[in-house]
Protein backbone atom coordinates (compact mmCIF):
# COMPACT_ATOMS: atom_id res chain seq x y z
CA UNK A 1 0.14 29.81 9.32
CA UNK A 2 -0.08 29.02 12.82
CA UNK A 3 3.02 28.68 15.14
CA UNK A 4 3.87 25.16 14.06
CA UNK A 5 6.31 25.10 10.87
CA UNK A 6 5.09 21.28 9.95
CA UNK A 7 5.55 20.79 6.36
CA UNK A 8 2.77 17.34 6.62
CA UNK A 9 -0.22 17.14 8.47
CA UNK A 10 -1.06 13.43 8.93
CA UNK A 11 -4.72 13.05 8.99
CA UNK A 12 -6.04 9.17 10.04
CA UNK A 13 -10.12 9.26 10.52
CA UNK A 14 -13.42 7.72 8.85
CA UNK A 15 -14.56 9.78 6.33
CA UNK A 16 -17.45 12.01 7.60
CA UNK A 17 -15.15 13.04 10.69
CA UNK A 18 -11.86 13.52 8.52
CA UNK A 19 -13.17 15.17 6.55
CA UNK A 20 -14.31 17.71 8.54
CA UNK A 21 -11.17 17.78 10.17
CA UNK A 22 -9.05 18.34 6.89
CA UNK A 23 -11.49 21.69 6.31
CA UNK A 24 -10.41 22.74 10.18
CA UNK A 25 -6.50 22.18 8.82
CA UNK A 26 -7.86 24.27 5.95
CA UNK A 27 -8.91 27.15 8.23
CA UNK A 28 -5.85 26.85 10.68
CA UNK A 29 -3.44 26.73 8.00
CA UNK A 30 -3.59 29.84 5.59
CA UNK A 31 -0.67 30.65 4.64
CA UNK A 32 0.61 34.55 3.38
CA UNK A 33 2.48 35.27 -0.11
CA UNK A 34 5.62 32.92 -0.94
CA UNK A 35 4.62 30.84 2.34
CA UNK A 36 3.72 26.72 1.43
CA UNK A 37 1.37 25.56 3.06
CA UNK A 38 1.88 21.74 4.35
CA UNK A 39 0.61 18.75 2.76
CA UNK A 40 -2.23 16.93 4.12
CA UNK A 41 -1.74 13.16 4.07
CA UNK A 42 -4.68 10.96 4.86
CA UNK A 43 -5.36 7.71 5.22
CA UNK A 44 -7.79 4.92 2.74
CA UNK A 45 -11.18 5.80 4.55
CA UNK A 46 -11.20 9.06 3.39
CA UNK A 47 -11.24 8.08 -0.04
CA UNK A 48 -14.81 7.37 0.19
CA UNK A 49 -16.61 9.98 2.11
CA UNK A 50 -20.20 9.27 2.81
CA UNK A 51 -21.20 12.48 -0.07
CA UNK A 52 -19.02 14.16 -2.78
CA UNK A 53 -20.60 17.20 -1.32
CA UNK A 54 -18.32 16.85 1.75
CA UNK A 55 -14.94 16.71 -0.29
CA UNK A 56 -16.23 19.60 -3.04
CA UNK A 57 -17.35 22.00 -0.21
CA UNK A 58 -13.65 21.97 0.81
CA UNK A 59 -11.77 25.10 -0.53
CA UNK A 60 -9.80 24.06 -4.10
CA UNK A 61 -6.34 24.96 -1.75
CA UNK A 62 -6.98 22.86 0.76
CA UNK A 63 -8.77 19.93 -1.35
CA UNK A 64 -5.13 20.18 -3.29
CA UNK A 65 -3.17 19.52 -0.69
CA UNK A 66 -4.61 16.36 0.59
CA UNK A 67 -2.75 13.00 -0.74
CA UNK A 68 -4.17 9.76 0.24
CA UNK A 69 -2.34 7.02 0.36
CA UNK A 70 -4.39 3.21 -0.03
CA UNK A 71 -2.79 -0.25 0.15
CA UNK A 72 -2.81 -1.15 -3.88
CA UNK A 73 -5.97 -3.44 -4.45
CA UNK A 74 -5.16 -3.87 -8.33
CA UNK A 75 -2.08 -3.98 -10.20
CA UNK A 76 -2.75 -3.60 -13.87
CA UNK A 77 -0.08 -6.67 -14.29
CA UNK A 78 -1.54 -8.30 -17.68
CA UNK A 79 -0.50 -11.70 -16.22
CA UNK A 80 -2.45 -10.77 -12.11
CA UNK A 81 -5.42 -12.73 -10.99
CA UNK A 82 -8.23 -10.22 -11.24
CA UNK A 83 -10.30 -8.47 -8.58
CA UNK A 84 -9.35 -6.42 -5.92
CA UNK A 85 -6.56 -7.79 -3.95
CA UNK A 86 -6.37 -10.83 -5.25
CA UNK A 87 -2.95 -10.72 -6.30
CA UNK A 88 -2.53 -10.64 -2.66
CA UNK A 89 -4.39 -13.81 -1.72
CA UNK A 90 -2.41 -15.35 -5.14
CA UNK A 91 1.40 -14.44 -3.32
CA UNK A 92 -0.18 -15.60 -0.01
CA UNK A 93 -0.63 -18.56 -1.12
CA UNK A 94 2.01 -19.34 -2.87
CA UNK A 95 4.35 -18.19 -0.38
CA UNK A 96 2.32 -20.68 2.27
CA UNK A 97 2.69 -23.58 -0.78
CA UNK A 98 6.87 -22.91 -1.02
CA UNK A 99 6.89 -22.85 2.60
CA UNK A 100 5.57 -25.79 3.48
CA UNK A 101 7.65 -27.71 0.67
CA UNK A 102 10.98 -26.40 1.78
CA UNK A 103 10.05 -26.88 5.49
CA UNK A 104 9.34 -30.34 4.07
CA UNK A 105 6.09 -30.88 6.25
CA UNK A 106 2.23 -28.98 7.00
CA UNK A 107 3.67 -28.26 10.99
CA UNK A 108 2.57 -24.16 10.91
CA UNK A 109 5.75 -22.95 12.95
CA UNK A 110 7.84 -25.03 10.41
CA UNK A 111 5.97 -23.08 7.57
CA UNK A 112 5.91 -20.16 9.10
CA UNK A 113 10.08 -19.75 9.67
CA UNK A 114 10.04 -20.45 6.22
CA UNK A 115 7.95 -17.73 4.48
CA UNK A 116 10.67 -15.06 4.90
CA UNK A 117 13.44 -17.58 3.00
CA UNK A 118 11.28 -17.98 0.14
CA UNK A 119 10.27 -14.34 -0.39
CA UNK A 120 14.34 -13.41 -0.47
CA UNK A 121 18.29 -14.00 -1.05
CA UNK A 122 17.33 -17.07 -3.57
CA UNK A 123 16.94 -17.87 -7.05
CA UNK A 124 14.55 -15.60 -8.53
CA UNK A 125 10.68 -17.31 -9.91
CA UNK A 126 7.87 -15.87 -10.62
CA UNK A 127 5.23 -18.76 -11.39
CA UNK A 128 4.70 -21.60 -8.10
CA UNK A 129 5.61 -24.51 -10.74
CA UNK A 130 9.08 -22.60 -11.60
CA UNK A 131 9.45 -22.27 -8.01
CA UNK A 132 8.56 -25.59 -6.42
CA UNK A 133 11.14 -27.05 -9.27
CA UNK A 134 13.71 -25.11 -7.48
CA UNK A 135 12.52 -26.24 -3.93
CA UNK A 136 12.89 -29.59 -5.16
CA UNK A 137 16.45 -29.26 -6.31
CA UNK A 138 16.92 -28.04 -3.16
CA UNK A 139 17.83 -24.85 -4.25
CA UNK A 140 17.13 -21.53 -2.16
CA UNK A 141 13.97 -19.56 -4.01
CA UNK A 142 12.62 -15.75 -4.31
CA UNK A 143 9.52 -15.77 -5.41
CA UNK A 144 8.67 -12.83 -7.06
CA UNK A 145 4.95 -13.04 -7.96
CA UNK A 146 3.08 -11.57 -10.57
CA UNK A 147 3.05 -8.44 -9.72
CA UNK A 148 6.75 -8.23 -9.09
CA UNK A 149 8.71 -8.25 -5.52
CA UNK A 150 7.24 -9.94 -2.82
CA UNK A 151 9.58 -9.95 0.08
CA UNK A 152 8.42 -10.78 3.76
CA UNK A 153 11.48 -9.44 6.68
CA UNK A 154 12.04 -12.54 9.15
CA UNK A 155 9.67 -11.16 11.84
CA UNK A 156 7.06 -12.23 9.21
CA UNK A 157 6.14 -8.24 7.97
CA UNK A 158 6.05 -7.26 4.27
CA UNK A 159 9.79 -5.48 3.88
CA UNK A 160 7.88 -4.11 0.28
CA UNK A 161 4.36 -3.18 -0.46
CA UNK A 162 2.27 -1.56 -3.24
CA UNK A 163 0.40 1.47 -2.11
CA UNK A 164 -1.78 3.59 -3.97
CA UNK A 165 -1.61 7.39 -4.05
CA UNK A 166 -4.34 9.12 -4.60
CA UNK A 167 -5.81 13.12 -4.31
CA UNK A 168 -9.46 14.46 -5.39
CA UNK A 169 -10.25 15.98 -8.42
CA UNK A 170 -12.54 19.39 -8.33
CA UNK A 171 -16.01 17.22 -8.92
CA UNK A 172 -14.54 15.62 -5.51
CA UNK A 173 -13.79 12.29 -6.92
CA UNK A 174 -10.87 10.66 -5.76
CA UNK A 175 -8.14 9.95 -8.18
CA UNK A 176 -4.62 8.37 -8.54
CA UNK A 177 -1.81 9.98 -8.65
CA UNK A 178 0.72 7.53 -8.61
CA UNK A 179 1.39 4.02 -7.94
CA UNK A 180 4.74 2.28 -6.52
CA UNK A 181 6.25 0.21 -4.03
CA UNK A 182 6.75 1.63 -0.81
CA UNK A 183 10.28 0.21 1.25
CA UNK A 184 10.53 -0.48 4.88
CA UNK A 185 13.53 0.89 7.00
């Protein structure tokens, strides 16, 4: 291995340029007998490289050791609005809807010191017309959208996300490998 003991090599490029700069890794990184070598984590674009060719020319070793990790476009929930990230847009909006009901007017920086309140600390909902009942009874509210947790931090940043992780397969076809909520610190 070379002189630096890193067990994760982070790895954030487009996909022609990472990719050939997750085979240089490969090269720099050979490790002897009992030695592990370090995880290569790389970011969404590489997911799609412009040919398979690029990702299957990689040696099986080093092609293992990649993990990709992708903000979650899907999220298999029976009861989700489909297409890609629309369970996104859904909580967006919803979050905008209970905002501007418990600020109690459309003013943006009223809405806006509201989204972290209802996303947190309050009653629990899932669906806006369980929710807005709450708002009405004056009552503090979490929503919790379809796809479960949705919790914005008062500086207006997601606290949880979904993020997909995903490796390639030996055809050179990415794959998932597992799917779960990721937790600020």
């Amino acid at each position: 291995m070379t002189a630096s003991d890193a067990g994760v090599i982070i790895v954030l490029g487009d996909a022609e340029q990472g990719t050939r700069m997750i085979a240089a890794i490969g090269d720099a990184t050979s490790v002897g007998p009992g030695e592990d070598a370090p995880s290569i984590i790389v970011n969404d674009a590489l997911r799609r490289p412009p040919s398979q060719q690029l990702i299957t020319s990689l040696a099986p070793a080093v092609r293992n050791r990649v993990i990709g990790v992708s903000p979650l476009a899907t999220t298999g929930a029976t009861d989700a609005p489909a297409g890609p990230y629309a369970v996104n847009a859904y909580d967006c909006m919803n979050l905008i809807a209970l905002a501007a009901a418990q600020a109690g007017n459309d003013d943006p920086t009223a809405m806006a010191a509201q989204i972290s309140e209802v996303s947190e600390g309050g009653v629990s909902c899932r669906m806006f017309s369980e929710c807005i009942q709450l708002v009405d009874q004056n009552r503090n509210v979490d929503y919790d959208g379809p796809a479960g947790t949705v919790q914005i931090g008062a500086n207006g940043d997601p606290v949880r996300a979904r993020f997909d992780r995903w490796g390639f397969d030996p055809q050179g076809n990415d794959v998932s490998l597992a799917i779960g909520p990721l937790q600020a610190s």
